[in-house]
Protein backbone atom coordinates (compact mmCIF):
# COMPACT_ATOMS: atom_id res chain seq x y z
CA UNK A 1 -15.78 -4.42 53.59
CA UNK A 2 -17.50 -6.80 51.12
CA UNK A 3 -19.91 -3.94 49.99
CA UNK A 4 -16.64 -1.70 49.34
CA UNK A 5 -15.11 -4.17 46.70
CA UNK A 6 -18.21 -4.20 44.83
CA UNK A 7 -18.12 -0.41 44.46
CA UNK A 8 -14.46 -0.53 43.67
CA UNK A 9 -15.02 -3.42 41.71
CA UNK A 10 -18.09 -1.87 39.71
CA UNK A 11 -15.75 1.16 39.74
CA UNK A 12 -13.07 0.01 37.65
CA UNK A 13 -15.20 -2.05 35.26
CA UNK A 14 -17.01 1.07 34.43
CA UNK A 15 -13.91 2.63 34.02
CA UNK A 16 -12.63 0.14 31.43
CA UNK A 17 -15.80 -0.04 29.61
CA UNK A 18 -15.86 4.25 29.40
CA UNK A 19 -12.52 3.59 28.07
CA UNK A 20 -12.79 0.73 25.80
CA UNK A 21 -16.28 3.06 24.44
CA UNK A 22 -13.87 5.77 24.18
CA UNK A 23 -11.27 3.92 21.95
CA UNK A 24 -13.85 2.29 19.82
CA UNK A 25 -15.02 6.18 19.03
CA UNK A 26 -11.13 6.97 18.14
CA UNK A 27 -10.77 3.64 15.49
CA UNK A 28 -13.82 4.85 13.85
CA UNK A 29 -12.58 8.63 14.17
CA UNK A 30 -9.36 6.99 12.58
CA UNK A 31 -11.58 4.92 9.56
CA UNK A 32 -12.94 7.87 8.75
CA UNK A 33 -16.46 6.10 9.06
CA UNK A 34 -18.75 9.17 8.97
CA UNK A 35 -17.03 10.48 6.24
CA UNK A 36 -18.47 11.29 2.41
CA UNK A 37 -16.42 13.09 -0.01
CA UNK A 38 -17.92 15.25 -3.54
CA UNK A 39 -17.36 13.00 -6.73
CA UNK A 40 -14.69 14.61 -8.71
CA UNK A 41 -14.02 12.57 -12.23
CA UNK A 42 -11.09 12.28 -14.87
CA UNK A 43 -11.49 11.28 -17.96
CA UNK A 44 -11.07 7.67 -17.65
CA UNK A 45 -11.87 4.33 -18.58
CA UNK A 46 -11.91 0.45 -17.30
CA UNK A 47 -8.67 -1.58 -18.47
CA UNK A 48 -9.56 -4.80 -20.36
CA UNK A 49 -8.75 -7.91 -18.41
CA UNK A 50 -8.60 -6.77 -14.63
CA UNK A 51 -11.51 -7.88 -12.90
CA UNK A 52 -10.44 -7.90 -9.91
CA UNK A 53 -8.03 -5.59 -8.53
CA UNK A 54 -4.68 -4.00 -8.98
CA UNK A 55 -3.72 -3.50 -5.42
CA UNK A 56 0.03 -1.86 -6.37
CA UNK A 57 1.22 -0.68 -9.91
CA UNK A 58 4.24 0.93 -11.01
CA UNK A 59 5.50 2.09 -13.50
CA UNK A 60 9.35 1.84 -15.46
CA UNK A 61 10.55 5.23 -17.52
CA UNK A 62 10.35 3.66 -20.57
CA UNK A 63 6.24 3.78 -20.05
CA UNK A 64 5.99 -0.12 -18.76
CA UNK A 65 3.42 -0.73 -16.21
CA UNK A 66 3.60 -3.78 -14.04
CA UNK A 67 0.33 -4.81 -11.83
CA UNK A 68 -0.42 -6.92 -8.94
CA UNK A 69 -4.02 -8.46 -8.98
CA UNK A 70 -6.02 -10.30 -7.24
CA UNK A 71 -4.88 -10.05 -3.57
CA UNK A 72 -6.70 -12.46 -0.75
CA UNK A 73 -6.08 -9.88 2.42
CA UNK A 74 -8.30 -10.73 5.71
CA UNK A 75 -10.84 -8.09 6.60
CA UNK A 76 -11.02 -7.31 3.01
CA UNK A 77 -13.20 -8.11 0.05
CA UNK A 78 -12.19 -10.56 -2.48
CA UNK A 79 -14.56 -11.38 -5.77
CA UNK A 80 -12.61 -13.95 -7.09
CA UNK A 81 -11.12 -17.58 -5.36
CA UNK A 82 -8.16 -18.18 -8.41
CA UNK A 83 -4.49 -17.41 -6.96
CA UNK A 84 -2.99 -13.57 -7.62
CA UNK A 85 -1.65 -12.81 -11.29
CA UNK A 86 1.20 -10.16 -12.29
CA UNK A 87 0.58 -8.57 -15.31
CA UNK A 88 2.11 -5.84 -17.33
CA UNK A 89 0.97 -2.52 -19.77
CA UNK A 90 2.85 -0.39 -22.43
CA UNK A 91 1.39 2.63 -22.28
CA UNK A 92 3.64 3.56 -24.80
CA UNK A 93 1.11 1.56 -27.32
CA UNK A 94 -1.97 3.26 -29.11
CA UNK A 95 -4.00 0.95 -27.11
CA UNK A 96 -2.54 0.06 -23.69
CA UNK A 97 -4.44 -3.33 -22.84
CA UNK A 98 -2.62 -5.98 -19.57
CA UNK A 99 -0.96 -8.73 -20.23
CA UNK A 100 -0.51 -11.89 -18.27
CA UNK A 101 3.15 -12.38 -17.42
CA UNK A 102 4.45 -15.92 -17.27
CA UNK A 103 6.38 -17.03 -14.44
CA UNK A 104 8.66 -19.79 -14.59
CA UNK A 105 11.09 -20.98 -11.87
CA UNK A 106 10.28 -22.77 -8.60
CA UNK A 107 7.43 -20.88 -7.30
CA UNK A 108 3.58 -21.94 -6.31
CA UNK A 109 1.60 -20.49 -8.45
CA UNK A 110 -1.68 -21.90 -6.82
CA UNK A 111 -1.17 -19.91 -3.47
CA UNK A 112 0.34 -16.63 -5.08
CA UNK A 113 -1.05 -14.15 -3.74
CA UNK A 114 0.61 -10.68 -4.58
CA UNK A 115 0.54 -7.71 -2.71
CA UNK A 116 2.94 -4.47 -2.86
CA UNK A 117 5.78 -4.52 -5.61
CA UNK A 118 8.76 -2.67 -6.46
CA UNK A 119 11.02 -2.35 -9.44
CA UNK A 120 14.87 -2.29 -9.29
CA UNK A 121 17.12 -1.82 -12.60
CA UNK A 122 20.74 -2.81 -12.19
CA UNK A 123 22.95 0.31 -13.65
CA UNK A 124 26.09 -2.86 -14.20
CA UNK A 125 24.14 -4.50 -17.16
CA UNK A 126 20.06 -2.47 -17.28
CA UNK A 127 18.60 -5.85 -15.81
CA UNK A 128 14.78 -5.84 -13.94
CA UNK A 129 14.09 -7.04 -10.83
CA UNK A 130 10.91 -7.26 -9.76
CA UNK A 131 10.27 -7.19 -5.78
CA UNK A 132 6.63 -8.60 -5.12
CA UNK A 133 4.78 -9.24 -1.37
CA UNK A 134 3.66 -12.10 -1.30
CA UNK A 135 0.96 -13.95 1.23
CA UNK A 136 0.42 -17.74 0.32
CA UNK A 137 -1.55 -18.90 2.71
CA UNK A 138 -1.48 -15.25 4.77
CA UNK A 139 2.10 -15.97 5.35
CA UNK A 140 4.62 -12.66 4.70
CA UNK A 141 7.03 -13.45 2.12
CA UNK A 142 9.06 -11.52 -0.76
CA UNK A 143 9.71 -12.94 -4.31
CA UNK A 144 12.42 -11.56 -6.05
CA UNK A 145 11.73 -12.15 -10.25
CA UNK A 146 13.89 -11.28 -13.01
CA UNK A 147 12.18 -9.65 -16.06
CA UNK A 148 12.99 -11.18 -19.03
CA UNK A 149 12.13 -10.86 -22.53
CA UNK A 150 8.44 -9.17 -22.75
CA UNK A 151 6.48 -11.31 -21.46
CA UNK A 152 8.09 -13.39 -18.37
CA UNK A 153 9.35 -13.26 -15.14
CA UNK A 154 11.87 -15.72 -13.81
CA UNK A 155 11.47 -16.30 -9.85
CA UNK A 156 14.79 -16.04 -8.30
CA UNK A 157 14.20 -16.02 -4.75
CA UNK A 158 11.71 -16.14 -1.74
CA UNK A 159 12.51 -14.40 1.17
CA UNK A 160 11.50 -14.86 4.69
CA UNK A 161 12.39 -13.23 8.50
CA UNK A 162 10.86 -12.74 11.66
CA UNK A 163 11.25 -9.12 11.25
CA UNK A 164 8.87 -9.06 7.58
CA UNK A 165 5.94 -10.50 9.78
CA UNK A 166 2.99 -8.81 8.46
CA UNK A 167 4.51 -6.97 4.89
CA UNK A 168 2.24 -4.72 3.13
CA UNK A 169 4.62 -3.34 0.67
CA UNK A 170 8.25 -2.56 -0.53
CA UNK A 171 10.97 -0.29 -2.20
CA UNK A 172 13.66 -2.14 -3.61
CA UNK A 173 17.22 -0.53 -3.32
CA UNK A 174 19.83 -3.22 -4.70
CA UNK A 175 19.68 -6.49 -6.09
CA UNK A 176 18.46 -8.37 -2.92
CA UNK A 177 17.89 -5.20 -0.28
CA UNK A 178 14.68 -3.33 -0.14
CA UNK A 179 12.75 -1.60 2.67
CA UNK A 180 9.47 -3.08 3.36
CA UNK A 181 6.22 -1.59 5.77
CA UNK A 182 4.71 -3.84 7.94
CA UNK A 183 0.68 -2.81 8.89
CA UNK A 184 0.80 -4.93 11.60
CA UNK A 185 2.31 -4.84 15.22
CA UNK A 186 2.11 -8.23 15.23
CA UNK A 187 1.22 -11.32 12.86
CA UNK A 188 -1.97 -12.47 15.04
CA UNK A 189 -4.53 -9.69 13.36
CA UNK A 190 -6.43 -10.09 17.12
CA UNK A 191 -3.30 -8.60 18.35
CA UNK A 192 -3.17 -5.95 15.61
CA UNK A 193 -6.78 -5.01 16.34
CA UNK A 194 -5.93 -4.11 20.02
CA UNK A 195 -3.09 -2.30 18.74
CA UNK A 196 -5.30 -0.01 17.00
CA UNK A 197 -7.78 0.33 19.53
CA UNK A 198 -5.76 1.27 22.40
CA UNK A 199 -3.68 3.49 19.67
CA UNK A 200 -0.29 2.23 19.86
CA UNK A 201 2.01 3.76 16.91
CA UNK A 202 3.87 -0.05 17.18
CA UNK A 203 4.52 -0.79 13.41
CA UNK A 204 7.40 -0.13 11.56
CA UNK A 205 9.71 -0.14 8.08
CA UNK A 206 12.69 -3.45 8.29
CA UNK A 207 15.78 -2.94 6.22
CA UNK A 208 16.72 -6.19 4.39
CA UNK A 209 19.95 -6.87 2.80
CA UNK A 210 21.54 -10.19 2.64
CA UNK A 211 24.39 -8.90 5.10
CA UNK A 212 21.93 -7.16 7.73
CA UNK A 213 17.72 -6.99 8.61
CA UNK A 214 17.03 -4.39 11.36
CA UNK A 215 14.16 -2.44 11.54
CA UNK A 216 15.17 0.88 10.13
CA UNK A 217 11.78 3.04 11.41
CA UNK A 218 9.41 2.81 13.63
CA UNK A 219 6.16 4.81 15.35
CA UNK A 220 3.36 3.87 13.03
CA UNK A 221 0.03 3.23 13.68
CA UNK A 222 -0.08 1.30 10.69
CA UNK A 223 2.98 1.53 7.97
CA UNK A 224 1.41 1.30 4.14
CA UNK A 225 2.25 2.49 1.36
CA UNK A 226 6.56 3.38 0.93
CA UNK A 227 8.27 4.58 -1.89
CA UNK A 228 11.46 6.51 -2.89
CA UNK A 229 12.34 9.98 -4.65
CA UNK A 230 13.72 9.84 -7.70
CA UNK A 231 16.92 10.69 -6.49
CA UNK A 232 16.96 7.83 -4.38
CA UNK A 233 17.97 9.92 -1.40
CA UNK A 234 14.52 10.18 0.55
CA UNK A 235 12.14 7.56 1.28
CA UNK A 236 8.30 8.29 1.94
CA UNK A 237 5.60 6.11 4.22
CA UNK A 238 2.10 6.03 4.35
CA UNK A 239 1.15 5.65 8.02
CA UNK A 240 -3.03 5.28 6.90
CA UNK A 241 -4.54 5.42 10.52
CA UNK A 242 -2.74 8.88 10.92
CA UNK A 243 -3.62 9.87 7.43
CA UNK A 244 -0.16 11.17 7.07
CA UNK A 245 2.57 10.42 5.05
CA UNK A 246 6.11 10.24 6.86
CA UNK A 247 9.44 11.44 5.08
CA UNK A 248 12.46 10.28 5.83
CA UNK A 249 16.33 10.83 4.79
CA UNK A 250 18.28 7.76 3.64
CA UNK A 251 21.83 7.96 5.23
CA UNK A 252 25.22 6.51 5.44
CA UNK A 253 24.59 2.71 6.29
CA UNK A 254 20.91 2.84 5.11
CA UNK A 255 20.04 4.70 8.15
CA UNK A 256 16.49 6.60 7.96
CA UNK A 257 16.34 10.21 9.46
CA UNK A 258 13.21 11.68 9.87
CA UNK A 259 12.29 14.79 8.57
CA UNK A 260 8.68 15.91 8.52
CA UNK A 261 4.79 14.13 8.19
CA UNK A 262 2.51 16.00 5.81
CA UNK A 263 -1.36 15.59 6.39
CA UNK A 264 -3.12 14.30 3.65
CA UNK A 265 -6.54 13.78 5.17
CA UNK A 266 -7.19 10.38 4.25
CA UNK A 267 -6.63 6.65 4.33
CA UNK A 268 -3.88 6.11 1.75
CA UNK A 269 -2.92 2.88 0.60
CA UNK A 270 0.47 3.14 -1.69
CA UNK A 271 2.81 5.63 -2.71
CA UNK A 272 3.75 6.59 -6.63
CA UNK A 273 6.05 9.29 -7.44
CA UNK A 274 6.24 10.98 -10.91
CA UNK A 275 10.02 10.84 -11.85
CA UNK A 276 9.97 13.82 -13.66
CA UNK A 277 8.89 16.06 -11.09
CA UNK A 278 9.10 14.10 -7.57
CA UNK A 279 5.61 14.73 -6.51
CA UNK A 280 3.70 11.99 -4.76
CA UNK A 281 0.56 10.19 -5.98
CA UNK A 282 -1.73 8.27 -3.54
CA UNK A 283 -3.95 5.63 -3.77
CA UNK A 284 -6.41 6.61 -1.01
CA UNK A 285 -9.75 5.06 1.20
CA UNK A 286 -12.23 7.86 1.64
CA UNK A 287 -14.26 5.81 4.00
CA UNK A 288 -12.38 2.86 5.84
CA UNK A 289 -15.57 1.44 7.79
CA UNK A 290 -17.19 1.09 4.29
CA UNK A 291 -14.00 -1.01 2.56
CA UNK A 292 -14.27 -3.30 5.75
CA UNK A 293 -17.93 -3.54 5.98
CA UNK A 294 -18.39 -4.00 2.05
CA UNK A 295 -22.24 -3.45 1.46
CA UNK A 296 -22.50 -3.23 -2.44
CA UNK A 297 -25.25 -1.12 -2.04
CA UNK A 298 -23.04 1.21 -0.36
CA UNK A 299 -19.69 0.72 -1.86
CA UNK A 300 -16.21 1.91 -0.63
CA UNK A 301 -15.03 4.98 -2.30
CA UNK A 302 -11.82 6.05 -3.91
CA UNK A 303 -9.77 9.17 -3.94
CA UNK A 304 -6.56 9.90 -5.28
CA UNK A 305 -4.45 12.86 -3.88
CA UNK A 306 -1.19 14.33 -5.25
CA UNK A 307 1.61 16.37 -3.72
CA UNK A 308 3.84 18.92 -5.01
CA UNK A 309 6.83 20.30 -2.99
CA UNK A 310 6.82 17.87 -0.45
CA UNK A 311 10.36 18.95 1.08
CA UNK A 312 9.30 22.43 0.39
CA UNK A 313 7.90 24.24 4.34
CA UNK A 314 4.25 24.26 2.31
CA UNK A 315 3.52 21.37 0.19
CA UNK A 316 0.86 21.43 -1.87
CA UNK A 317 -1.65 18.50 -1.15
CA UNK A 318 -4.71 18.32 -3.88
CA UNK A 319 -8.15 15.84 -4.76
CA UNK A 320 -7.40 14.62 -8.41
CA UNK A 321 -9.62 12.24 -7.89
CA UNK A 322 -12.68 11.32 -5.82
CA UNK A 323 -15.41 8.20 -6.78
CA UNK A 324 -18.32 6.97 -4.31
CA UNK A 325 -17.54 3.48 -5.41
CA UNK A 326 -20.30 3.66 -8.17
CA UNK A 327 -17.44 3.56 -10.92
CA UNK A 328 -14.12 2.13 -8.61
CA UNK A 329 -14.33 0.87 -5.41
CA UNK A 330 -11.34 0.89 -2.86
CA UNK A 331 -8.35 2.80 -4.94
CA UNK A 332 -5.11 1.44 -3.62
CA UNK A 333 -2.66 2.77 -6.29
CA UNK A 334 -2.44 6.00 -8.54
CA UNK A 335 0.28 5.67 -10.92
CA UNK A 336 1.15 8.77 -13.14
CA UNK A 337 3.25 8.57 -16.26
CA UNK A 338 3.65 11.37 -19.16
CA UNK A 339 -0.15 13.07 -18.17
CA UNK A 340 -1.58 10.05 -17.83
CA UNK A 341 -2.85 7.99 -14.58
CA UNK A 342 -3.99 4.73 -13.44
CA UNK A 343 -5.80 3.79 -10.77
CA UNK A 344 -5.44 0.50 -9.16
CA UNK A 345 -7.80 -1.22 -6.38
CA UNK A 346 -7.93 -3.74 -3.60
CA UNK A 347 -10.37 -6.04 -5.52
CA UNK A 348 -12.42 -4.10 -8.25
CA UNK A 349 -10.94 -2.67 -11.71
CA UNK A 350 -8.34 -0.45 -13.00
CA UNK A 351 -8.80 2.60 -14.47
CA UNK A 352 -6.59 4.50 -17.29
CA UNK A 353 -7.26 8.44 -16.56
CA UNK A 354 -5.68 11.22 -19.10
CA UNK A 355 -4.49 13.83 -17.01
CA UNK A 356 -4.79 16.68 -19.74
């Protein structure tokens, strides 16, 4: 009898070892860890004064650019120890250069530490709000600013739930409501990391308004990058482990519908859109192992992808952009206004690309 339990025993620890072996295999199937990708250049060049990373831009019609630098994230690199900056671009001048923006109001300054943004313009009175994740001390929080003047940004309001946990990014939608991703299942990244391993699509988009917070979609392996078209009807969600992103329907009540997942191949970060013509522009991760297990010798790479005619039954998904980390490391943003394109990372530069 005692001889059998040590077989069955033995038996089912090999079992969960062959299984555990097998998921390891699928994360690094999912990081894309064995895979290298042909250069493929714009004409570009650096941005003065980001040195270390633009994680999300985006961009207002009228050609201004705002940027979020200098994230802290765990697992990921970070060259510098000062707290996360917002800064902003004309690109509408002869010689678009960043500038600092001051922030005044009630906020800590010495732990900001920015992650996705989003813009919303009030139609009553043309007034900018800026929607920024924030992480002081890895916590999840969103700061609501008001832009004012050219220079400035005038904090207005933190916000904090149990259901914006682990908040990567954000679309704003009103005043105070927004829809935000959160790339974790839970806030304990141990947690997260048997999440991924035993692939369990657990993460999900949260509606916030001051009235109502429910999470509004769910399924993800890991929820990104989200964004909206520019007819505000549809919103779109990286999920990064599934290289996919998801589109959804906004409905009556702020309800999401789901409507289709289009492959892109890749691990993209955040989601652009070009107003003019709806089509998507990602921020993308070649190579995940090599942004987690940052050898500069070896750098992480960057691609950008676009899509056209993403409702359409075939949309067009296309390289625009492809680096080995020897000019920019880790793209997590490609922002497209009037043929022309920047690229934002996790913790290196920013490039300005002419798309002609």
């Amino acid at each position: 009898m005692a001889a059998m339990k040590k077989v069955v025993v033995a038996a089912v620890v090999a079992a969960f070892a062959a299984f555990i072996g097998h998921r390891f295999l699928k994360l690094k199937e999912m990081s894309l860890a064995s895979r290298e990708v042909p250069v493929k250049h714009l004409n570009c060049h650096y941005l003065n004064n980001i040195e270390y990373g633009a994680e999300d831009i985006t961009i207002l019609r009228d050609g201004l650019a705002f940027l979020s630098t200098g994230l802290k994230y765990p697992g990921v690199p970070s060259l510098s120890d000062e707290p996360g900056k917002m800064y902003i671009l004309d690109l509408l001048h002869p010689k678009p250069t960043p500038v600092e923006l001051q922030i005044k109001g009630g906020l800590d300054l010495r732990s900001f530490n920015p992650h996705g943004i989003s813009v919303y313009i009030d139609e009553a009175d043309d007034s900018v709000y800026l929607f920024v994740v924030n992480h002081p001390q890895h916590k999840s929080q969103v700061e609501i600013f008001h832009f004012v003047q050219e220079n400035t940004l005038v904090h207005l309001k933190t916000i904090t739930h149990p259901l914006l946990h682990s908040v990567n990014d954000i679309v704003a939608v009103g005043v105070e409501s927004f829809y935000a991703t959160n790339d974790h299942s839970f806030p304990s990244d141990a947690l997260q990391f048997l999440t991924l391993i035993l692939g369990l699509p657990w993460c999900d988009v949260v509606y916030y308004s001051p009235k109502e917070v429910r999470v509004a979609a769910d399924g993800f392996l890991s929820s990104n990058g989200i964004n909206m078209s520019p007819d505000k009807r549809y919103i779109y969600v990286s999920d990064i482990m599934d290289h996919e992103i998801d589109v959804f329907e906004r409905q009556e009540g702020e309800q999401l519908v789901y409507l289709k997942s289009v492959a892109v191949g890749s691990l993209c970060d955040n989601i652009e859109v070009d107003y003019k013509t709806g089509d998507i522009w990602l921020g993308c991760h070649p190579n995940g192992m090599k942004l987690l297990n940052y050898d500069p010798q070896d750098p992480p790479g960057s691609e950008v992808i676009q899509i056209k005619n993403i409702h359409s039954e075939q949309p067009v998904v296309s390289q625009e952009y492809v680096d080995n980390g020897h000019v920019i490391m880790a793209s997590s943003v490609a922002a497209p206004y009037e043929r022309k394109l920047l690229i934002g990372t996790v913790f290196h530069k920013v490039l300005y690309c002419n798309l002609k």
